[in-house]
PDB file of N, CA and C in Angstrom:
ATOM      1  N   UNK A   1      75.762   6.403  11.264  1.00  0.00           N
ATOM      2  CA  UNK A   1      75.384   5.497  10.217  1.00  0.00           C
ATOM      3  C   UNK A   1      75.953   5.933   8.873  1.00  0.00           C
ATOM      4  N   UNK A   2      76.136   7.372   8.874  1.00  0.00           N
ATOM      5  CA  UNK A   2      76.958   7.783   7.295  1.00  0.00           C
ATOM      6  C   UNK A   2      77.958   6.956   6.896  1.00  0.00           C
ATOM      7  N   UNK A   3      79.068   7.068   8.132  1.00  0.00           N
ATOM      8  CA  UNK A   3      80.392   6.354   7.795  1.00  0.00           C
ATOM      9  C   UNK A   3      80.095   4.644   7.665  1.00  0.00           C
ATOM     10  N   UNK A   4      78.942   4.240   8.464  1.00  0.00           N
ATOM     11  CA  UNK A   4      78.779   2.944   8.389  1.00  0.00           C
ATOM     12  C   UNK A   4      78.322   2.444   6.450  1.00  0.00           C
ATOM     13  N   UNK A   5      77.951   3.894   6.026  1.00  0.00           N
ATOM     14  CA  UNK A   5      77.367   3.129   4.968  1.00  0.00           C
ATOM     15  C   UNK A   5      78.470   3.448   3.685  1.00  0.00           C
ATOM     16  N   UNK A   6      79.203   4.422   4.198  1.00  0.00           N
ATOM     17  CA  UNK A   6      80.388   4.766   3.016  1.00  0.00           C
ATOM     18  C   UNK A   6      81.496   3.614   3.291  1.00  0.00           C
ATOM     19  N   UNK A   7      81.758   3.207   4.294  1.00  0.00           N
ATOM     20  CA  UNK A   7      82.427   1.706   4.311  1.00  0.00           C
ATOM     21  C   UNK A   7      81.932   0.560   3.723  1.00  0.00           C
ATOM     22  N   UNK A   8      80.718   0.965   4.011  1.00  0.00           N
ATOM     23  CA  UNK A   8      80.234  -0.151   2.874  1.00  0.00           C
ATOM     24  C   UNK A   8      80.416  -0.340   1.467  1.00  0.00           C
ATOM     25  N   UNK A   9      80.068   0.942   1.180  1.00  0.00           N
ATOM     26  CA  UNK A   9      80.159   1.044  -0.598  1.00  0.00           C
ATOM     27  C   UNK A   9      81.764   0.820  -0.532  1.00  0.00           C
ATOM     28  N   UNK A  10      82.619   1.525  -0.099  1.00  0.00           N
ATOM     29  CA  UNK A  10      84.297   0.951  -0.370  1.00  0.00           C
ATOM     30  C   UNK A  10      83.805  -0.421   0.145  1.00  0.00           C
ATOM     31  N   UNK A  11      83.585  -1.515   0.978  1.00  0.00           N
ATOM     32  CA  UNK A  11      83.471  -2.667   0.691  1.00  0.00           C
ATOM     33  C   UNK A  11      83.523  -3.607  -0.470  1.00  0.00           C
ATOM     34  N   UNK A  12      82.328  -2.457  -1.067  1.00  0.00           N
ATOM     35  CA  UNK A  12      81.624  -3.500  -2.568  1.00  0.00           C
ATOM     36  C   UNK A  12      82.656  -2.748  -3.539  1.00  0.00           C
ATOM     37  N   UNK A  13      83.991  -2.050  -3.114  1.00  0.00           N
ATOM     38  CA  UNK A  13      84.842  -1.683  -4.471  1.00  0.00           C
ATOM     39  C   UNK A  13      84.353  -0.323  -4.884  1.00  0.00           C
ATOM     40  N   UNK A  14      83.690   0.549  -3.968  1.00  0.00           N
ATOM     41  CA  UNK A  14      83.481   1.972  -4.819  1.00  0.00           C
ATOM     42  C   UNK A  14      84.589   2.779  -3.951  1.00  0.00           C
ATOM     43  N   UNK A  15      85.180   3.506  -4.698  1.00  0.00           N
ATOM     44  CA  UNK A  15      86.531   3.956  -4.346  1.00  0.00           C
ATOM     45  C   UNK A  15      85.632   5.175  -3.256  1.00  0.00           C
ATOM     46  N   UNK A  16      86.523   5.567  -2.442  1.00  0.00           N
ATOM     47  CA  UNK A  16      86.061   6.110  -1.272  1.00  0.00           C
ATOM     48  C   UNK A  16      85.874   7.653  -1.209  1.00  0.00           C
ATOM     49  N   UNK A  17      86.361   8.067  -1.952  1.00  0.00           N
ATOM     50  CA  UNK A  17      85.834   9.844  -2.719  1.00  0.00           C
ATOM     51  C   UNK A  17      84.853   9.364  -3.462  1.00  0.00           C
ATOM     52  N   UNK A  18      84.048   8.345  -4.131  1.00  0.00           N
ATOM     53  CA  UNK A  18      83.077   8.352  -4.551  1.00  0.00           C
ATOM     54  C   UNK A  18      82.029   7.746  -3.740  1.00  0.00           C
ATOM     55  N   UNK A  19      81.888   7.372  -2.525  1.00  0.00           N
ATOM     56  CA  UNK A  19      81.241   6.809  -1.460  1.00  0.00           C
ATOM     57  C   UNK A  19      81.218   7.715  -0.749  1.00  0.00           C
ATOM     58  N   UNK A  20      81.805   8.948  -0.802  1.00  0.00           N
ATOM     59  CA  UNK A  20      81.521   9.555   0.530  1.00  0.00           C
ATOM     60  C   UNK A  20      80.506  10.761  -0.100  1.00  0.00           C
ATOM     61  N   UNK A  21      80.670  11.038  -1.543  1.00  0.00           N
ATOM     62  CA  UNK A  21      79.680  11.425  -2.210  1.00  0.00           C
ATOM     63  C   UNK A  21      78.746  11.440  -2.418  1.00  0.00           C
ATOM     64  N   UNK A  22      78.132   9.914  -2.446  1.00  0.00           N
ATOM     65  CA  UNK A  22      77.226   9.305  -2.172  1.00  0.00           C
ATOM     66  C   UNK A  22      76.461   9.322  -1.435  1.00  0.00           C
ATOM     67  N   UNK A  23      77.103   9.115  -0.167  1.00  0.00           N
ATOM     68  CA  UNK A  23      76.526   9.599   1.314  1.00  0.00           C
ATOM     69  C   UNK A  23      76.163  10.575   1.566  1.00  0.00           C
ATOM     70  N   UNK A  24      77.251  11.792   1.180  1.00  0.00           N
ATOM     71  CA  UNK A  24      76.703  13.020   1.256  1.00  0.00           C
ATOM     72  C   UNK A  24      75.810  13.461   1.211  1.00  0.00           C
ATOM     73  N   UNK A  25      75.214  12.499  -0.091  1.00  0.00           N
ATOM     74  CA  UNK A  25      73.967  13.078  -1.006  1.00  0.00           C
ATOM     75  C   UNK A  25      72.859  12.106  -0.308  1.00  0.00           C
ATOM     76  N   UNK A  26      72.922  11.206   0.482  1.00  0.00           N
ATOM     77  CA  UNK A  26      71.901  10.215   1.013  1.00  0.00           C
ATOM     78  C   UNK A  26      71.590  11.379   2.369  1.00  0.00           C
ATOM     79  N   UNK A  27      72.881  11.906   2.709  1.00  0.00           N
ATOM     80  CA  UNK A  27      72.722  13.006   3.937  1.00  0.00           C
ATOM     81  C   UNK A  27      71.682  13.809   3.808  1.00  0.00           C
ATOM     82  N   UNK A  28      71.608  14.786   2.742  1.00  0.00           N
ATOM     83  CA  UNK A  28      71.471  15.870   2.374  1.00  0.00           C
ATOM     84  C   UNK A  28      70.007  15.318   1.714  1.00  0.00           C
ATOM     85  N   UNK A  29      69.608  14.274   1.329  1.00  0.00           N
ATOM     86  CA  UNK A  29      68.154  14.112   0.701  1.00  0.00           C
ATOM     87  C   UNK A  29      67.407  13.662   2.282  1.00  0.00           C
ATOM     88  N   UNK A  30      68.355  13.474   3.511  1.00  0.00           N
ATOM     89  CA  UNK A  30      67.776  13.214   4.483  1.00  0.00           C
ATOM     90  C   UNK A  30      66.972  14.113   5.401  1.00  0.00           C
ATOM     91  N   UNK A  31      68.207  15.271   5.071  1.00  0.00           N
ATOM     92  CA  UNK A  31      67.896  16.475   5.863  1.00  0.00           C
ATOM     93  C   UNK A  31      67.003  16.805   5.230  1.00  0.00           C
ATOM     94  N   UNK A  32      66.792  17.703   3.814  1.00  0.00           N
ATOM     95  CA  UNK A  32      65.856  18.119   2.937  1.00  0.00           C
ATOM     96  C   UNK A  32      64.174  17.525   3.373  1.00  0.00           C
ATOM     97  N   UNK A  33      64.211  16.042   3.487  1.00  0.00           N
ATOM     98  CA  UNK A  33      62.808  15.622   3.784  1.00  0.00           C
ATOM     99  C   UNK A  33      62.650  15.340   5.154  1.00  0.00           C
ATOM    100  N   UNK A  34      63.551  16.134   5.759  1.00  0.00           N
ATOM    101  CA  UNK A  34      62.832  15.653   7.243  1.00  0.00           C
ATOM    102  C   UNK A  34      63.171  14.277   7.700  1.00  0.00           C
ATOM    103  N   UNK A  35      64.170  13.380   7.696  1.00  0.00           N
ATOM    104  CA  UNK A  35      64.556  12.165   7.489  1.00  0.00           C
ATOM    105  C   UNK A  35      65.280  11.460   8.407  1.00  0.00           C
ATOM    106  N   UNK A  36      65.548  10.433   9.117  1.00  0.00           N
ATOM    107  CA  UNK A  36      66.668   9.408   9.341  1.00  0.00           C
ATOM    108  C   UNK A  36      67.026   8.335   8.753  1.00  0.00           C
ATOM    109  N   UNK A  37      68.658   8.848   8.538  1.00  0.00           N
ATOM    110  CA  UNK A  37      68.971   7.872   7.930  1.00  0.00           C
ATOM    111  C   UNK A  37      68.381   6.728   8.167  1.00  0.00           C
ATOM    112  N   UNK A  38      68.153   5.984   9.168  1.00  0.00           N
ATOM    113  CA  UNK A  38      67.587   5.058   9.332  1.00  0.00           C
ATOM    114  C   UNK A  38      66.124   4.453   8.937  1.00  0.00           C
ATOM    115  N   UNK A  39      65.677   5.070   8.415  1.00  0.00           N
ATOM    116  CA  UNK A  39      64.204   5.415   8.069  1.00  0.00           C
ATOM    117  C   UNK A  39      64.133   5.302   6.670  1.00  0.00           C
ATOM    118  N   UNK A  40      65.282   5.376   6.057  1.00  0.00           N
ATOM    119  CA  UNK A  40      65.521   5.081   4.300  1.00  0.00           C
ATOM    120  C   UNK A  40      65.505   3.121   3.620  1.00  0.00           C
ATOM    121  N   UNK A  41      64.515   3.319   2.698  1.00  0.00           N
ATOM    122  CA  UNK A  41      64.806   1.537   2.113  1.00  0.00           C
ATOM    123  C   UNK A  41      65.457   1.421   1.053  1.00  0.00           C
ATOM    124  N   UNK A  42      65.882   0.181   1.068  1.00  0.00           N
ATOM    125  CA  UNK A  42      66.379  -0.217  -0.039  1.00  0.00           C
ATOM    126  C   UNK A  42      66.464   0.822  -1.438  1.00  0.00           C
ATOM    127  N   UNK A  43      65.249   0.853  -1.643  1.00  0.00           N
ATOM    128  CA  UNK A  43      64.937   1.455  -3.207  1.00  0.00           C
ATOM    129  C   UNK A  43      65.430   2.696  -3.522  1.00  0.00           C
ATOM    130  N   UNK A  44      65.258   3.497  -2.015  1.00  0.00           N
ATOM    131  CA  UNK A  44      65.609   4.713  -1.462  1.00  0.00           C
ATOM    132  C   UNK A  44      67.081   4.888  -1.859  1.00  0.00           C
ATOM    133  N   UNK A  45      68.164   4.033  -0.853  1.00  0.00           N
ATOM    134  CA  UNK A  45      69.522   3.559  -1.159  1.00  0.00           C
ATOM    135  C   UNK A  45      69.805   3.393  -2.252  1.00  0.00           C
ATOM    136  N   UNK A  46      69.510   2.565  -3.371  1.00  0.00           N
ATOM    137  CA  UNK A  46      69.557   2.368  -4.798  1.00  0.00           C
ATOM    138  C   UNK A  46      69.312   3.355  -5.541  1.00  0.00           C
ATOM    139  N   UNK A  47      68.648   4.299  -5.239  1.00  0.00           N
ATOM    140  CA  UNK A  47      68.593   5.687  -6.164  1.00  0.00           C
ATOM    141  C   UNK A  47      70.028   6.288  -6.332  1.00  0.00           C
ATOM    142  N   UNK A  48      70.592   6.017  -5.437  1.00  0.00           N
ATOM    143  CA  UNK A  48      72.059   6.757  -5.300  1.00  0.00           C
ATOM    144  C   UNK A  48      73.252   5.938  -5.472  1.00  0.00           C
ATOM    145  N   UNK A  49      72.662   4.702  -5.616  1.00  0.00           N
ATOM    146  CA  UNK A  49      74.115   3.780  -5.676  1.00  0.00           C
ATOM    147  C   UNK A  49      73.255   2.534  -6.126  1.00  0.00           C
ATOM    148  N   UNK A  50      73.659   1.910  -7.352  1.00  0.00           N
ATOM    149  CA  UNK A  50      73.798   0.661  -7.205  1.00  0.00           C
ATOM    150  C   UNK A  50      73.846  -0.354  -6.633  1.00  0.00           C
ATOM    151  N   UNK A  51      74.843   0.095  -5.867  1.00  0.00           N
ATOM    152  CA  UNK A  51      76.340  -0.929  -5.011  1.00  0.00           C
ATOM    153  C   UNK A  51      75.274  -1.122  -3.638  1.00  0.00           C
ATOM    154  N   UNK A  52      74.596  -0.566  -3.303  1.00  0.00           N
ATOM    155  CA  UNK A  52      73.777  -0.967  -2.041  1.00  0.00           C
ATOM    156  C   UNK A  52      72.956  -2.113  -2.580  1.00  0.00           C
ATOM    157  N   UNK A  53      73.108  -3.223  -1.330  1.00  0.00           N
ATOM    158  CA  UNK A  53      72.047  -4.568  -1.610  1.00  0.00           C
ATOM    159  C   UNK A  53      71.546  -4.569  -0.152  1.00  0.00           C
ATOM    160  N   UNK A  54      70.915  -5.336  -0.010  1.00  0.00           N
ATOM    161  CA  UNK A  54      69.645  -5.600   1.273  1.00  0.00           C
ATOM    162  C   UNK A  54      70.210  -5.761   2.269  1.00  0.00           C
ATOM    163  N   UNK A  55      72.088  -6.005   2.218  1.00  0.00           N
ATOM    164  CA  UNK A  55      72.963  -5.833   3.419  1.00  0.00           C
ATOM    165  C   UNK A  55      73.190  -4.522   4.148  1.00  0.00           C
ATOM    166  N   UNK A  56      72.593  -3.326   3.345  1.00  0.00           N
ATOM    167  CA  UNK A  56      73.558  -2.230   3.722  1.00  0.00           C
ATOM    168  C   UNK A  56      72.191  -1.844   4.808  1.00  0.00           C
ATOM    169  N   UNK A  57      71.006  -2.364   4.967  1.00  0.00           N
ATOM    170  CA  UNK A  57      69.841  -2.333   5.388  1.00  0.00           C
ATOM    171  C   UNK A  57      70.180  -1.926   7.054  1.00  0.00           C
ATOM    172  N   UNK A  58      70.933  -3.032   7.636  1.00  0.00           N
ATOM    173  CA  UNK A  58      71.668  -3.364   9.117  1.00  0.00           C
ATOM    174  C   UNK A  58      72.463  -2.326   9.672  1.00  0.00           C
ATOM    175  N   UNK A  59      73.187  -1.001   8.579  1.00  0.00           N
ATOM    176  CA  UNK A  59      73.691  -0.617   8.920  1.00  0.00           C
ATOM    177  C   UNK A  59      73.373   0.843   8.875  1.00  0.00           C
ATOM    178  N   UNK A  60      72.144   0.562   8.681  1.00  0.00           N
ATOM    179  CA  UNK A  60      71.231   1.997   9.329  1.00  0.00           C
ATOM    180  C   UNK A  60      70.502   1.964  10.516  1.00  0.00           C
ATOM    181  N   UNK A  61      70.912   1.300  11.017  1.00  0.00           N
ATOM    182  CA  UNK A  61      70.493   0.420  12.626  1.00  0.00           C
ATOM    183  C   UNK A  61      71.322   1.476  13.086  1.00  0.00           C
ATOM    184  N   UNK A  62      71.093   2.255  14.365  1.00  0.00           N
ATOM    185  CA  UNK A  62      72.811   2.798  15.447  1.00  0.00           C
ATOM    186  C   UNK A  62      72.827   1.626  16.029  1.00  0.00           C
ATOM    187  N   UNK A  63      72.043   0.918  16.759  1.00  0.00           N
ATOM    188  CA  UNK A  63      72.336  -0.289  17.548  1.00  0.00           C
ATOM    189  C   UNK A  63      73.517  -1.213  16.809  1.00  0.00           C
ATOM    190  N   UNK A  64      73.511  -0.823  15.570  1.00  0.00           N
ATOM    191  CA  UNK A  64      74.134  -2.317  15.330  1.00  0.00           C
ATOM    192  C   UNK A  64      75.714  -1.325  14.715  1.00  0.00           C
ATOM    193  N   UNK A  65      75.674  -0.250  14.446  1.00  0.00           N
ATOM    194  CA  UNK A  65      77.018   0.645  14.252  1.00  0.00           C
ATOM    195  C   UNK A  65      78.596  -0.084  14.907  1.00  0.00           C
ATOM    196  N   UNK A  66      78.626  -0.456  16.192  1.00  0.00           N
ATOM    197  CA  UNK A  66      79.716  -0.740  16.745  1.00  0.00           C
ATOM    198  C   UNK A  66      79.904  -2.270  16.318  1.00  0.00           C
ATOM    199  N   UNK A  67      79.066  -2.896  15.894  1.00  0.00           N
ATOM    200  CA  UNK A  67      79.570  -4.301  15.261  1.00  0.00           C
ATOM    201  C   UNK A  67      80.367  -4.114  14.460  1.00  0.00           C
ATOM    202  N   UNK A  68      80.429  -3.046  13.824  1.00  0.00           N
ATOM    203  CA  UNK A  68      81.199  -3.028  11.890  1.00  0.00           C
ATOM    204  C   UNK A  68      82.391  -2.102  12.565  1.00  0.00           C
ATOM    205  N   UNK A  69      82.519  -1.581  13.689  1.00  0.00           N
ATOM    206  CA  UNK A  69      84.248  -1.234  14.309  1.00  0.00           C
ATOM    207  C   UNK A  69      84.831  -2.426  14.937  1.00  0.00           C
ATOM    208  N   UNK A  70      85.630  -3.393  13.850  1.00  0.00           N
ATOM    209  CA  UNK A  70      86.331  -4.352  14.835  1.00  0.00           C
ATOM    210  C   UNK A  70      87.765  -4.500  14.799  1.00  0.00           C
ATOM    211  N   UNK A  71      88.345  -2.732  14.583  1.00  0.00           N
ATOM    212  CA  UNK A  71      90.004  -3.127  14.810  1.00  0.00           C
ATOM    213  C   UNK A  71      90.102  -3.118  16.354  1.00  0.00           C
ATOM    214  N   UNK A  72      91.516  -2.840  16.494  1.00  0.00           N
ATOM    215  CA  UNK A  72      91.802  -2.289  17.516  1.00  0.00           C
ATOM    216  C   UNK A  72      91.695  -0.885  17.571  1.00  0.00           C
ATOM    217  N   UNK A  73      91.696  -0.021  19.228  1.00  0.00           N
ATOM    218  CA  UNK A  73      91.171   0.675  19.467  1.00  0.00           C
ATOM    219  C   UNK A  73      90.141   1.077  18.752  1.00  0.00           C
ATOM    220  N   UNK A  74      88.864   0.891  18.363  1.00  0.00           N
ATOM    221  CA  UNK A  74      87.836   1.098  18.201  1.00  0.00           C
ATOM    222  C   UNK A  74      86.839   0.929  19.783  1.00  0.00           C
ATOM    223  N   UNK A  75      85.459   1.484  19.387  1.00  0.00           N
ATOM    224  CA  UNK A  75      84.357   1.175  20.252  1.00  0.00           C
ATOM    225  C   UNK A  75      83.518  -0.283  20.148  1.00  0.00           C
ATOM    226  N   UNK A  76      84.497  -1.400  19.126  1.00  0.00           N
ATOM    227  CA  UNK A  76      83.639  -2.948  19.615  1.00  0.00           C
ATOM    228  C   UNK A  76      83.524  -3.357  20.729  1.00  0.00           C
ATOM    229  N   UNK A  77      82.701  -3.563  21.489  1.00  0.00           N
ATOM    230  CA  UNK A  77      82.507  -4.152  22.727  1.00  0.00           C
ATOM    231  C   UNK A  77      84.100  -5.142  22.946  1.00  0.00           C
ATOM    232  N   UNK A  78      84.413  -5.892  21.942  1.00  0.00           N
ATOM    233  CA  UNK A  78      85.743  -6.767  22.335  1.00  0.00           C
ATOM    234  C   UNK A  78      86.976  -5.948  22.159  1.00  0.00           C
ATOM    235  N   UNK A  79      87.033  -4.961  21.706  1.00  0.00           N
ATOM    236  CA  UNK A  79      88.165  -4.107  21.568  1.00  0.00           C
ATOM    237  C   UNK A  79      88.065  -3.615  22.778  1.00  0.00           C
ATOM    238  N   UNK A  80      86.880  -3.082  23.320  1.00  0.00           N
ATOM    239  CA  UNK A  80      86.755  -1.994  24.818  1.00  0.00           C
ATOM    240  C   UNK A  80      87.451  -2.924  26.012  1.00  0.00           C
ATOM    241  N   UNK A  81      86.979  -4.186  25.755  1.00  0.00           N
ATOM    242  CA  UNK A  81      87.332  -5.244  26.865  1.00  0.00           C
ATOM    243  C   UNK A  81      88.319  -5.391  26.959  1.00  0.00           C
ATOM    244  N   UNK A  82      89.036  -5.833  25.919  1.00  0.00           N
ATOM    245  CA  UNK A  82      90.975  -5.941  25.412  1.00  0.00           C
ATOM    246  C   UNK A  82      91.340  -4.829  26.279  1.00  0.00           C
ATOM    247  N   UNK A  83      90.918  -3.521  25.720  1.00  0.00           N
ATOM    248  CA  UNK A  83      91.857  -2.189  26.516  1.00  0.00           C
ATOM    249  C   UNK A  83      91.391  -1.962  27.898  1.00  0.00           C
ATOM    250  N   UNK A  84      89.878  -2.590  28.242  1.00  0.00           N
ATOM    251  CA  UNK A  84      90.385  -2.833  29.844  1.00  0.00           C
ATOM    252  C   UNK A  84      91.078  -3.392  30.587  1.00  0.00           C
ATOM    253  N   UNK A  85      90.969  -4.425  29.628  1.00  0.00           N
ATOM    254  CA  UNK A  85      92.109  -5.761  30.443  1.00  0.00           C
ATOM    255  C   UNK A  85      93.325  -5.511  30.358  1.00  0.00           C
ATOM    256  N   UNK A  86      94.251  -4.649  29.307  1.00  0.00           N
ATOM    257  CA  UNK A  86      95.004  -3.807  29.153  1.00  0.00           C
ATOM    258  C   UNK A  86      95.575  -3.194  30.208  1.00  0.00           C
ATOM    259  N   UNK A  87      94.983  -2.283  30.708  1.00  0.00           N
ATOM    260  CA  UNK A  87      94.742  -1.440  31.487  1.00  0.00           C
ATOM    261  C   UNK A  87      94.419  -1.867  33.110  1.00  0.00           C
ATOM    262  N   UNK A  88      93.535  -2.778  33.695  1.00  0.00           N
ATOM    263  CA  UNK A  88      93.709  -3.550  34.617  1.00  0.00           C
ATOM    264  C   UNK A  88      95.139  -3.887  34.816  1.00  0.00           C
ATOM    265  N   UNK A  89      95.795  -4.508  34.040  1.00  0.00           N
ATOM    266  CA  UNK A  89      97.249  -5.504  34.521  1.00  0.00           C
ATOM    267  C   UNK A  89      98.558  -4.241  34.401  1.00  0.00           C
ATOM    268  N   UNK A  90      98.005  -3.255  33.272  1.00  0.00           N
ATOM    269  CA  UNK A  90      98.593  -2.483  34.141  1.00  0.00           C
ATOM    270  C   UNK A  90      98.608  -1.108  35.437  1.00  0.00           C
ATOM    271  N   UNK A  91      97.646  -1.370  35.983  1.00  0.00           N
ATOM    272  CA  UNK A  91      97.336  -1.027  37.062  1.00  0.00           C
ATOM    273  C   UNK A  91      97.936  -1.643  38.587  1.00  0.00           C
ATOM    274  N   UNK A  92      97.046  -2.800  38.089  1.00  0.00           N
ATOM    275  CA  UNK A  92      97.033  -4.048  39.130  1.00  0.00           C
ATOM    276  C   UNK A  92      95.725  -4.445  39.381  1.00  0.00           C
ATOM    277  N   UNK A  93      95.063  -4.150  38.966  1.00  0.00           N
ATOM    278  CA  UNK A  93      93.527  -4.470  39.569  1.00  0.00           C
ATOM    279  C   UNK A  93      93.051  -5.825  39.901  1.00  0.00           C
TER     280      UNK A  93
END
């Protein structure tokens, strides 16, 4: 969920040495209290960034992590499928 949420902030335009900073520090106030990321709100998020709105909420989900990988070769369910099917034809399967 770290990287899910430092993509985010580069989303909303925060340059990405300063998002990962960010995170760091969302990390590190996580560990300190005993924490999951996932377990943090809004207000929580906003202490450290601005740039977080009620979207970045989804992406403290793990369930929902592989939605927000949708190049190629990634772990999206439709990327995995592509490189099976890939991979099938060239096989033969």
């Amino acid at each position: 969920q770290a990287i899910d949420l430092a993509e985010y902030l580069v989303e909303k335009a925060v340059p990405f040495r300063e998002a990962h900073k960010i995170v760091g520090a969302l990390v590190r106030y996580c560990e300190e209290g005993r924490l999951a990321l996932a377990q943090l709100s809004l207000k929580t998020l906003r202490m450290f960034s601005r740039e977080f709105g009620a979207d970045a909420l989804p992406r403290l989900n793990p369930e929902n992590s592989l939605q927000y990988r949708t190049g190629a070769h990634t772990p999206h369910p439709k990327a995995v499928l592509a490189a099976v099917r890939r991979w099938e034809k060239r096989i033969h399967v």
